[in-house]
N, C-alpha and C. Protein backbone atom coordinates (compact mmCIF):
# COMPACT_ATOMS: atom_id res chain seq x y z
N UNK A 1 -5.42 19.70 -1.86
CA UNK A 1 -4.75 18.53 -1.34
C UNK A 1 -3.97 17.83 -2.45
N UNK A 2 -4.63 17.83 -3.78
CA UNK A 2 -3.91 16.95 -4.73
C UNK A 2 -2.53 17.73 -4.91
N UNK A 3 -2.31 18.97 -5.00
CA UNK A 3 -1.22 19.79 -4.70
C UNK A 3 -0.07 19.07 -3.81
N UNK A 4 -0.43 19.65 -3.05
CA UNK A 4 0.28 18.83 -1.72
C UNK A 4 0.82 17.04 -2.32
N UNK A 5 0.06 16.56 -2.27
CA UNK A 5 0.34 15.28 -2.68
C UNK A 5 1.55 14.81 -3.96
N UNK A 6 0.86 15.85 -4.63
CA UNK A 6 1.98 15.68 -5.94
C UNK A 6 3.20 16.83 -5.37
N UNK A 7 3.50 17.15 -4.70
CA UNK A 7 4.38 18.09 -4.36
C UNK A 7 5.53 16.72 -3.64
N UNK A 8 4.88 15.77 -2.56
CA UNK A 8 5.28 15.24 -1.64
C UNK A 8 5.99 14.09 -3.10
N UNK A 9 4.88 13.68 -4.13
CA UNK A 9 5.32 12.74 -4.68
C UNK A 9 6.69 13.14 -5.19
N UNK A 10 7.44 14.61 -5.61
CA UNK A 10 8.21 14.98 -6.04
C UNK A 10 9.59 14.75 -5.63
N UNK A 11 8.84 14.99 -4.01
CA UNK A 11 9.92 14.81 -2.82
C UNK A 11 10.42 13.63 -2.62
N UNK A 12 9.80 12.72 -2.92
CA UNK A 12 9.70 11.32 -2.68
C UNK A 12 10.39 10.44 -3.67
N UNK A 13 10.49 10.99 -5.29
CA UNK A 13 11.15 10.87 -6.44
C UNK A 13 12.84 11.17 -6.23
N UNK A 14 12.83 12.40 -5.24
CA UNK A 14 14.82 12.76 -5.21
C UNK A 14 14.94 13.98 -6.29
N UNK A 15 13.81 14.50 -6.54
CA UNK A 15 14.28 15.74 -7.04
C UNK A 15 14.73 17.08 -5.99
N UNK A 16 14.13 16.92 -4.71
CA UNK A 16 14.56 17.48 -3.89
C UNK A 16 14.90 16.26 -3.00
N UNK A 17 16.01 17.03 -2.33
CA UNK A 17 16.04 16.26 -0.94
C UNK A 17 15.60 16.44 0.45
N UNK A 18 15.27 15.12 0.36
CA UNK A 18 14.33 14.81 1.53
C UNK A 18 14.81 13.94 2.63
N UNK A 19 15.57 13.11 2.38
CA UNK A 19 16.28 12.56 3.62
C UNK A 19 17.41 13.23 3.74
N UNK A 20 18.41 12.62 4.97
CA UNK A 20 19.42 13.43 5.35
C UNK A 20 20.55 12.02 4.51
N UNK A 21 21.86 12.36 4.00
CA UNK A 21 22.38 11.64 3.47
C UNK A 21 22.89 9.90 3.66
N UNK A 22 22.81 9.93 5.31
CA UNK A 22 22.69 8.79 5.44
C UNK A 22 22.16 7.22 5.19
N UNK A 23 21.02 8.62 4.36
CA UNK A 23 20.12 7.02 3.82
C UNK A 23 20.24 7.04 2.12
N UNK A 24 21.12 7.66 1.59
CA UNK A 24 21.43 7.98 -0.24
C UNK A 24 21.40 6.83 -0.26
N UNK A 25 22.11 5.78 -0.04
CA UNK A 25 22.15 4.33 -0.89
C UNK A 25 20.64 3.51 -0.91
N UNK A 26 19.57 3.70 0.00
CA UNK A 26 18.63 2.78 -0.25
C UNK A 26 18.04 3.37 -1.66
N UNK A 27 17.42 1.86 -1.78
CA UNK A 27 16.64 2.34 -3.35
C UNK A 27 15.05 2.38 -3.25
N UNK A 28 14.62 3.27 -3.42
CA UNK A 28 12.94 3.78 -2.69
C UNK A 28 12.89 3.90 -4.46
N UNK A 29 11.00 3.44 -4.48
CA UNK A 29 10.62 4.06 -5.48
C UNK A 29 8.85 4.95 -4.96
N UNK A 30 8.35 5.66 -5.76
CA UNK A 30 6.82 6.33 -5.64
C UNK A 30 6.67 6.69 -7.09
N UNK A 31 5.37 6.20 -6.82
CA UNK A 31 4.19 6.11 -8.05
C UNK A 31 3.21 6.35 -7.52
N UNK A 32 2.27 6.80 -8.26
CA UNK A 32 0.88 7.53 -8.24
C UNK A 32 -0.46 6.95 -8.73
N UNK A 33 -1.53 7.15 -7.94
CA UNK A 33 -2.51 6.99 -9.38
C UNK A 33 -3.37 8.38 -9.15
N UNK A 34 -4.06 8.05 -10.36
CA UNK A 34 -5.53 8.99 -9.93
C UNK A 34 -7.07 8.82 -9.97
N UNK A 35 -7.73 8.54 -9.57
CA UNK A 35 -8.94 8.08 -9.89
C UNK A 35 -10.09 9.11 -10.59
N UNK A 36 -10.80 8.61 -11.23
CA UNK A 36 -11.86 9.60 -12.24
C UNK A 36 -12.03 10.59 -11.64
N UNK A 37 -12.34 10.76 -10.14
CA UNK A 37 -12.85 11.91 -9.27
C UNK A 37 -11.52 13.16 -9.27
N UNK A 38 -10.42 12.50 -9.47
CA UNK A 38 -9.48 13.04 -9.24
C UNK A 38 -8.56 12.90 -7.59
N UNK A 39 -8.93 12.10 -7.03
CA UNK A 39 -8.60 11.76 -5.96
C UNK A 39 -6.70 11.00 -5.68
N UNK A 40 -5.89 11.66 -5.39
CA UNK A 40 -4.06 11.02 -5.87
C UNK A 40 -4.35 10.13 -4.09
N UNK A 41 -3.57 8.96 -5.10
CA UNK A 41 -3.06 7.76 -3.97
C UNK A 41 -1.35 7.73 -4.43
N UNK A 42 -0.69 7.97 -3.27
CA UNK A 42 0.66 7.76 -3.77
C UNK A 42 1.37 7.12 -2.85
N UNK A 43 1.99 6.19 -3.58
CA UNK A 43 2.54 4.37 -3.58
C UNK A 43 3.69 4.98 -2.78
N UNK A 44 4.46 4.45 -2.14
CA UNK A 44 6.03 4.64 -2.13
C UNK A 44 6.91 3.03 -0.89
N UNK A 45 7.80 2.61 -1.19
CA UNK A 45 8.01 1.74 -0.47
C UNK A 45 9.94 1.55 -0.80
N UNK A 46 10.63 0.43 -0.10
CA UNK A 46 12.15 0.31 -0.27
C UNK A 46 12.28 -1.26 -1.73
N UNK A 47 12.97 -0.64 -2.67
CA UNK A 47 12.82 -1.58 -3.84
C UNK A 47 13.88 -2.58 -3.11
N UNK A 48 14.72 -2.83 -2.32
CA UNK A 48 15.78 -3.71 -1.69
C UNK A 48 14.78 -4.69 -1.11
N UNK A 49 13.80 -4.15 -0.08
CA UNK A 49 13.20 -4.19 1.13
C UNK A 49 12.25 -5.32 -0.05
N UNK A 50 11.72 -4.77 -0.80
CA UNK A 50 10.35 -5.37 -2.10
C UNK A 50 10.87 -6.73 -2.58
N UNK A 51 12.42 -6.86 -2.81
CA UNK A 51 12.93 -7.49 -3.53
C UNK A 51 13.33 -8.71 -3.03
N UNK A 52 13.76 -8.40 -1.56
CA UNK A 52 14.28 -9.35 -0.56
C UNK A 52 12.99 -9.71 -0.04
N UNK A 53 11.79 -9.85 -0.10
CA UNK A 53 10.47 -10.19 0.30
C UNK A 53 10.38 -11.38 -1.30
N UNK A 54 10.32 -10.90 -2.31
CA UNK A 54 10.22 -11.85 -3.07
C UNK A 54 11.53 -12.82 -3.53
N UNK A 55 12.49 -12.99 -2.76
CA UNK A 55 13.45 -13.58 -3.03
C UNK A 55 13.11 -15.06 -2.20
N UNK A 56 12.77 -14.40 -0.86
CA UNK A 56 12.22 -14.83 0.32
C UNK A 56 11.11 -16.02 -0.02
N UNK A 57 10.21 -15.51 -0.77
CA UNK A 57 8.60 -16.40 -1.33
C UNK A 57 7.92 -15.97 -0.61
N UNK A 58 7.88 -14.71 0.00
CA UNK A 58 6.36 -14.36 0.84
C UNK A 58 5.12 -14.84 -0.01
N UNK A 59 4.41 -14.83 0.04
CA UNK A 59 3.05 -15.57 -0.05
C UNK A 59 2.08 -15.19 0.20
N UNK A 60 2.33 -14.74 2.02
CA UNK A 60 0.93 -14.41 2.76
C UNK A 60 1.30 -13.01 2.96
N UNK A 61 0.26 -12.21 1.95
CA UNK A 61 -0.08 -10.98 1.78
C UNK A 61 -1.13 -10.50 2.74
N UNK A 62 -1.13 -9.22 4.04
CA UNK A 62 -1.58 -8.61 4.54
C UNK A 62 -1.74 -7.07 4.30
N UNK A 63 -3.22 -6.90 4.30
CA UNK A 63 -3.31 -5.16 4.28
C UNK A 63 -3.89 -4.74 5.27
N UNK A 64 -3.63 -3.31 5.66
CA UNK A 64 -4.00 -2.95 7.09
C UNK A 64 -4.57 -1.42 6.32
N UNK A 65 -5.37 -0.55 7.21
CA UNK A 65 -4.99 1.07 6.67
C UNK A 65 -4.82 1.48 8.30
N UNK A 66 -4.38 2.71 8.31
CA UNK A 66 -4.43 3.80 10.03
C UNK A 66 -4.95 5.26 9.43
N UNK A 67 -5.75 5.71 9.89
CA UNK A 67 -5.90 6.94 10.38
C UNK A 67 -5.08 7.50 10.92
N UNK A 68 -4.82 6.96 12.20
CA UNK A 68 -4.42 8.66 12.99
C UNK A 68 -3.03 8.98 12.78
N UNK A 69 -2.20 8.59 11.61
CA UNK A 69 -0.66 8.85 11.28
C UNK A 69 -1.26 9.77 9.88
N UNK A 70 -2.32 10.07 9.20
CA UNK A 70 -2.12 10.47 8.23
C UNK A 70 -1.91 12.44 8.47
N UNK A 71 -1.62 13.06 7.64
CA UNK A 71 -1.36 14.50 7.53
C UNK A 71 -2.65 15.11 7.95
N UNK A 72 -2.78 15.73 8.66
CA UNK A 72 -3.91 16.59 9.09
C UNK A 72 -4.44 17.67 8.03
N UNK A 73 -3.24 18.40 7.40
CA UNK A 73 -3.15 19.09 6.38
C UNK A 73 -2.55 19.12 5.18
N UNK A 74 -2.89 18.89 4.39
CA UNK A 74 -3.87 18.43 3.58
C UNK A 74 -4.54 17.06 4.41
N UNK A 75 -5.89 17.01 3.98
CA UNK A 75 -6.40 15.77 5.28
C UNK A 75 -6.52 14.74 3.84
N UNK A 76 -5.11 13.99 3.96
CA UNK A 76 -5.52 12.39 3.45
C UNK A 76 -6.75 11.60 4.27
N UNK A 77 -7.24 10.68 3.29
CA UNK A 77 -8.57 9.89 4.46
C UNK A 77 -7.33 8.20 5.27
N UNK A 78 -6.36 8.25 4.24
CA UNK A 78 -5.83 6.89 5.40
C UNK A 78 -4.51 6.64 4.81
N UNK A 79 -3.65 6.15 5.15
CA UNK A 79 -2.22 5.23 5.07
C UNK A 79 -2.26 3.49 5.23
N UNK A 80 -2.15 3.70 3.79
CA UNK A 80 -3.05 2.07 3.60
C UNK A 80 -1.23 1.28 2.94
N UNK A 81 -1.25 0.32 4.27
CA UNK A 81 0.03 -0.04 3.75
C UNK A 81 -0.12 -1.99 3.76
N UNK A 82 0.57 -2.31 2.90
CA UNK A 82 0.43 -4.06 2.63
C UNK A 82 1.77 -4.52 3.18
N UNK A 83 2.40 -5.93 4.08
CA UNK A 83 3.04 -6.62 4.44
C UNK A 83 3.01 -7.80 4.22
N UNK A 84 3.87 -8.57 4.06
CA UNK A 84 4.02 -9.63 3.14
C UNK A 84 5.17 -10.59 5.33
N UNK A 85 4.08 -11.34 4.96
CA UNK A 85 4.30 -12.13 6.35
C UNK A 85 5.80 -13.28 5.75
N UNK A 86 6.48 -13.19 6.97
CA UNK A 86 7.74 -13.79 6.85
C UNK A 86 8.29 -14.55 7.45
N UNK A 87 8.66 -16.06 7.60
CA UNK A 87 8.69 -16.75 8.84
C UNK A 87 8.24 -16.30 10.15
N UNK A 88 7.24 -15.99 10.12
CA UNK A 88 6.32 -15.44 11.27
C UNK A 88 6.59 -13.77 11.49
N UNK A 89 7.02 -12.84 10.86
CA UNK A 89 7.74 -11.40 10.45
C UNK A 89 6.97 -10.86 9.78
N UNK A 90 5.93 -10.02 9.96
CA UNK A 90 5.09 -9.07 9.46
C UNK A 90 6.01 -8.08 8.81
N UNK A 91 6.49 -7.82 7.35
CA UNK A 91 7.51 -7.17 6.91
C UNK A 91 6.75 -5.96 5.80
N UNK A 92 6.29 -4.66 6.33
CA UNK A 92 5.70 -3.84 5.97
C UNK A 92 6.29 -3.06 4.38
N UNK A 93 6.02 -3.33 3.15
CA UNK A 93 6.86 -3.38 2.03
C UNK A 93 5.78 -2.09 1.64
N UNK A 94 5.16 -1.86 1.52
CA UNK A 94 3.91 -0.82 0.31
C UNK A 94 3.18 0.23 0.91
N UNK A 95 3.75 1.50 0.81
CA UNK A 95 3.17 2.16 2.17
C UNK A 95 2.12 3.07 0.82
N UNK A 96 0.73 3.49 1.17
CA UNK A 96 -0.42 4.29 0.35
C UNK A 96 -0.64 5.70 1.33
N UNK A 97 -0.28 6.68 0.74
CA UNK A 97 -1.22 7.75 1.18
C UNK A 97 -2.47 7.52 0.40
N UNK A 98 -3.76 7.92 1.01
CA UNK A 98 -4.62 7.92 -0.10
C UNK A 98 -6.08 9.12 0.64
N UNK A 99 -6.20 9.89 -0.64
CA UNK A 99 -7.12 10.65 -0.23
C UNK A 99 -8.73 10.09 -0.64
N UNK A 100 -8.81 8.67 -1.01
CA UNK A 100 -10.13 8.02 -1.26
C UNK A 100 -10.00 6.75 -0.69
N UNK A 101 -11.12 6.24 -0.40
CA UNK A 101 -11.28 5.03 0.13
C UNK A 101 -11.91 3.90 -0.47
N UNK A 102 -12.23 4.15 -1.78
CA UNK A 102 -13.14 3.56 -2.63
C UNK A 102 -12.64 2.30 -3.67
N UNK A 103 -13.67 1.54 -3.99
CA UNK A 103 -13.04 0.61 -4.32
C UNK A 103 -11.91 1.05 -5.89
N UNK A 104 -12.77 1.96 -6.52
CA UNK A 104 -11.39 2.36 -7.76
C UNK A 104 -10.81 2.61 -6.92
N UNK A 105 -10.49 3.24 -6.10
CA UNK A 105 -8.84 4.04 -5.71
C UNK A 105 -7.79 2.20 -4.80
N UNK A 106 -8.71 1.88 -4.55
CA UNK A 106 -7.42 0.50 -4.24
C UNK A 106 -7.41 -0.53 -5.54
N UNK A 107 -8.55 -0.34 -6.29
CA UNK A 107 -7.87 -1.45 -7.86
C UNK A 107 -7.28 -0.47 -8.23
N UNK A 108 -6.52 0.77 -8.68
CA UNK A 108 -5.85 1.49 -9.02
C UNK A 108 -4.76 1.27 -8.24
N UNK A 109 -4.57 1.60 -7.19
CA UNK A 109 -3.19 0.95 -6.56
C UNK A 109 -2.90 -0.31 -6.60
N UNK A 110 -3.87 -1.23 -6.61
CA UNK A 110 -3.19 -2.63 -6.62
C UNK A 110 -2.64 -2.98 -7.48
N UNK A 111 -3.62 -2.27 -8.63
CA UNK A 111 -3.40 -2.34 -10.34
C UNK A 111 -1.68 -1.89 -10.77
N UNK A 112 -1.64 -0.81 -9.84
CA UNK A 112 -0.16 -0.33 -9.88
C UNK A 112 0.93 -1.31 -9.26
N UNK A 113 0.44 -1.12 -8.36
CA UNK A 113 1.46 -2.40 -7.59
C UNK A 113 1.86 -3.48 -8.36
N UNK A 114 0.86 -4.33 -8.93
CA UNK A 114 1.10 -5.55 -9.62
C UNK A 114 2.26 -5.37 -10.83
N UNK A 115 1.90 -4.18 -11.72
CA UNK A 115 2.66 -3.62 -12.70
C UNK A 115 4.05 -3.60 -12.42
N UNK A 116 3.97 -3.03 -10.97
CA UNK A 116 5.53 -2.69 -10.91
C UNK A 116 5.96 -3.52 -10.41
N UNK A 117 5.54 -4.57 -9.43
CA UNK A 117 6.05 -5.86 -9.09
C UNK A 117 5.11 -7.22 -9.39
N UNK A 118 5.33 -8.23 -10.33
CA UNK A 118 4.32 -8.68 -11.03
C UNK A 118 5.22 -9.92 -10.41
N UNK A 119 6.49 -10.00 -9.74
CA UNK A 119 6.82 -11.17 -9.19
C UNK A 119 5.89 -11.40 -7.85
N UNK A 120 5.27 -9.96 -6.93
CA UNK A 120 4.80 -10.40 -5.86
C UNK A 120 2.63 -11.42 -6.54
N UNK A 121 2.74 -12.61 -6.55
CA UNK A 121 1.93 -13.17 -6.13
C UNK A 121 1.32 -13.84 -5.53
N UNK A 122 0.49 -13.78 -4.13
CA UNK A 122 0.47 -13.97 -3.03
C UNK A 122 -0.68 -14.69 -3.53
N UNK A 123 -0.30 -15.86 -2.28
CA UNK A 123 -1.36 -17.33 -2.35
C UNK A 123 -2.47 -16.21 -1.02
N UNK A 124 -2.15 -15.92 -0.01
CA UNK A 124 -3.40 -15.86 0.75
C UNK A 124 -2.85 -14.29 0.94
N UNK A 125 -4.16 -13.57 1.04
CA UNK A 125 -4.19 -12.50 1.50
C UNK A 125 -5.37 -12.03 2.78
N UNK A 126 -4.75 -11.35 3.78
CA UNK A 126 -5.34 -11.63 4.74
C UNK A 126 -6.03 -9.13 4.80
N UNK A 127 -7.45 -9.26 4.80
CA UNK A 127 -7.62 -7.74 5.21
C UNK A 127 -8.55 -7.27 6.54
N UNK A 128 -8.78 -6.56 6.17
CA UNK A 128 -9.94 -5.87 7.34
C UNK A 128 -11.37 -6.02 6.66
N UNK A 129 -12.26 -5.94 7.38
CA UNK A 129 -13.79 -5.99 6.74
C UNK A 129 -13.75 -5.15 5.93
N UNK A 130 -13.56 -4.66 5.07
CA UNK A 130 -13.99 -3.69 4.19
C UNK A 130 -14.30 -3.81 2.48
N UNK A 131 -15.04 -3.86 2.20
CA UNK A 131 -15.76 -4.91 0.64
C UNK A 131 -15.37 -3.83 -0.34
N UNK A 132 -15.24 -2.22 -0.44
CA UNK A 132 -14.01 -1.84 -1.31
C UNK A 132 -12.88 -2.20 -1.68
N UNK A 133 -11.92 -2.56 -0.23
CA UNK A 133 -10.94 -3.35 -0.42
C UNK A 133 -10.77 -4.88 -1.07
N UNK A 134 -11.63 -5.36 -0.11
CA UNK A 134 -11.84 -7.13 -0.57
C UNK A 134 -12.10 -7.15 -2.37
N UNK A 135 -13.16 -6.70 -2.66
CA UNK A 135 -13.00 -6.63 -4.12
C UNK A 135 -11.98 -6.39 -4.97
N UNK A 136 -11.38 -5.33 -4.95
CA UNK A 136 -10.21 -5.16 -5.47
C UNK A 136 -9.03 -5.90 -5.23
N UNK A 137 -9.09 -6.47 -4.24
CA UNK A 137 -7.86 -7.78 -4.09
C UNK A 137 -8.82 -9.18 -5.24
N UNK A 138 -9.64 -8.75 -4.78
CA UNK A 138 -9.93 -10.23 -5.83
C UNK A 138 -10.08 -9.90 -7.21
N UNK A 139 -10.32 -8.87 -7.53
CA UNK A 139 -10.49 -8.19 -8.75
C UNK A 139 -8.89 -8.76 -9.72
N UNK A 140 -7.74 -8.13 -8.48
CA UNK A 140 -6.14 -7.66 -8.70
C UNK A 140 -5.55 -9.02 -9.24
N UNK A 141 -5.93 -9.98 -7.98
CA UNK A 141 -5.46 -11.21 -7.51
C UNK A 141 -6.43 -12.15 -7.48
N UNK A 142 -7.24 -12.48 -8.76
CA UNK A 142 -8.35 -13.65 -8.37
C UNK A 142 -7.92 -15.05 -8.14
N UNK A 143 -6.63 -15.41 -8.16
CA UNK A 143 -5.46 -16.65 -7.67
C UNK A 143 -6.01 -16.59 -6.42
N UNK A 144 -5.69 -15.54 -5.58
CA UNK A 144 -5.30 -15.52 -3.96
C UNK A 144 -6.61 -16.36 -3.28
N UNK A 145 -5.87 -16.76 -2.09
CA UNK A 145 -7.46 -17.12 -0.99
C UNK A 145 -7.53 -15.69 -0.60
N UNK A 146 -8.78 -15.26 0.01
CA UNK A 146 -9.01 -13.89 0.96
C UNK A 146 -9.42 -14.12 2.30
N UNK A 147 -8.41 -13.84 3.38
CA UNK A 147 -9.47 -14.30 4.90
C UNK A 147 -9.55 -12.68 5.07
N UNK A 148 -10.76 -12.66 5.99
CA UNK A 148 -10.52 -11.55 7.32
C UNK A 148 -9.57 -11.91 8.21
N UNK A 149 -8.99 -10.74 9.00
CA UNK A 149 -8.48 -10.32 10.02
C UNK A 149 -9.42 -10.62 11.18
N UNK A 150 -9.09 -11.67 12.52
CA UNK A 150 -10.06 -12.43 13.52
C UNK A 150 -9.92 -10.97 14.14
N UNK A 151 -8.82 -10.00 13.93
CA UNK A 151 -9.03 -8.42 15.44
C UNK A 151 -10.04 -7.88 14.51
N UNK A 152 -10.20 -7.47 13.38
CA UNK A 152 -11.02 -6.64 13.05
C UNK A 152 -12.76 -7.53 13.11
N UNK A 153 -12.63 -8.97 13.02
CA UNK A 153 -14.02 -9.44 12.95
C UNK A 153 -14.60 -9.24 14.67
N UNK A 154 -13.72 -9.25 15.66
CA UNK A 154 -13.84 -8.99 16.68
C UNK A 154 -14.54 -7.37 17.24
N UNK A 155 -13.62 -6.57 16.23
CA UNK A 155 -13.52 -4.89 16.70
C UNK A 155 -15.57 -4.79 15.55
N UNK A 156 -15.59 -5.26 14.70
CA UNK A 156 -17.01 -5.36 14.09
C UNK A 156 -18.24 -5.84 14.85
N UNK A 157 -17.77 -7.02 15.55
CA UNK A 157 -18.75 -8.26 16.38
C UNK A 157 -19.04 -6.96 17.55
N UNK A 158 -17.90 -6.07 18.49
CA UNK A 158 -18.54 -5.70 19.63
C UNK A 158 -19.50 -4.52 19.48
């Protein structure tokens, strides 16, 4: 799988092409990490899209992950992507493949994230129950408030 992954990250860089030309002018970037186990999380999102979010003052930072969009083959465990809320505009900026779920593998991405955009610092960040995640946002971002998500305290409660 890490194959695969770093293959895709390649694709994703513009050494091959991967979109059809219509989209040459946006400016995409992807970055990687790896965690001790060896496990690749790879970052990729629109640097326009990143930029015009912090021009903006987003603030209220949301993370979500999905299952059932990830690659079957190689089996990533999730697509863990962050949105930065926008006069009421959930604006999806940070998309994660990630083949771990653990708390290194999201302070490693966040860790990355921050690096590469150290303008995004978000007053509230809003996630899902999950205390891998939650840590590492507070770990990343010990500024931020942290709420839960009321659907996921709901989808937990039934």
């Amino acid at each position: 799988m890490t194959t695969f992954l770093n293959e895709l990250n390649v694709k994703l860089q513009g050494k091959e092409k991967l979109l059809p030309d219509m989209y040459s002018d946006i400016k995409s970037f992807t970055d990687r990490t790896i965690d001790v186990d060896g496990k690749v999380s790879i970052i990729f999102g629109c640097l326009d899209l990143i930029q015009e979010v912090i021009r903006q003052g987003g603030s209220e930072l949301h993370a979500d992950a999905t299952f059932k969009v990830v690659p079957s083959s190689p089996k990533c465990r999730q697509l863990f992507v962050m949105h930065f809320n926008i006069q009421n505009y959930s604006i999806p900026i940070i998309y994660v493949l990630m083949e771990s779920k653990t708390e290194t593998a999201y302070t490693l991405v966040l860790r990355k994230c921050k690096a590469l955009f150290p303008a995004i610092q978000p007053v509230c960040i809003m996630t899902y129950y999950e205390n891998a995640l939650k840590n590492a946002f507070s770990n990343i971002y010990p500024e931020s408030i942290q709420n839960a998500c009321y659907f996921h305290y709901v989808q937990v409660g039934i």
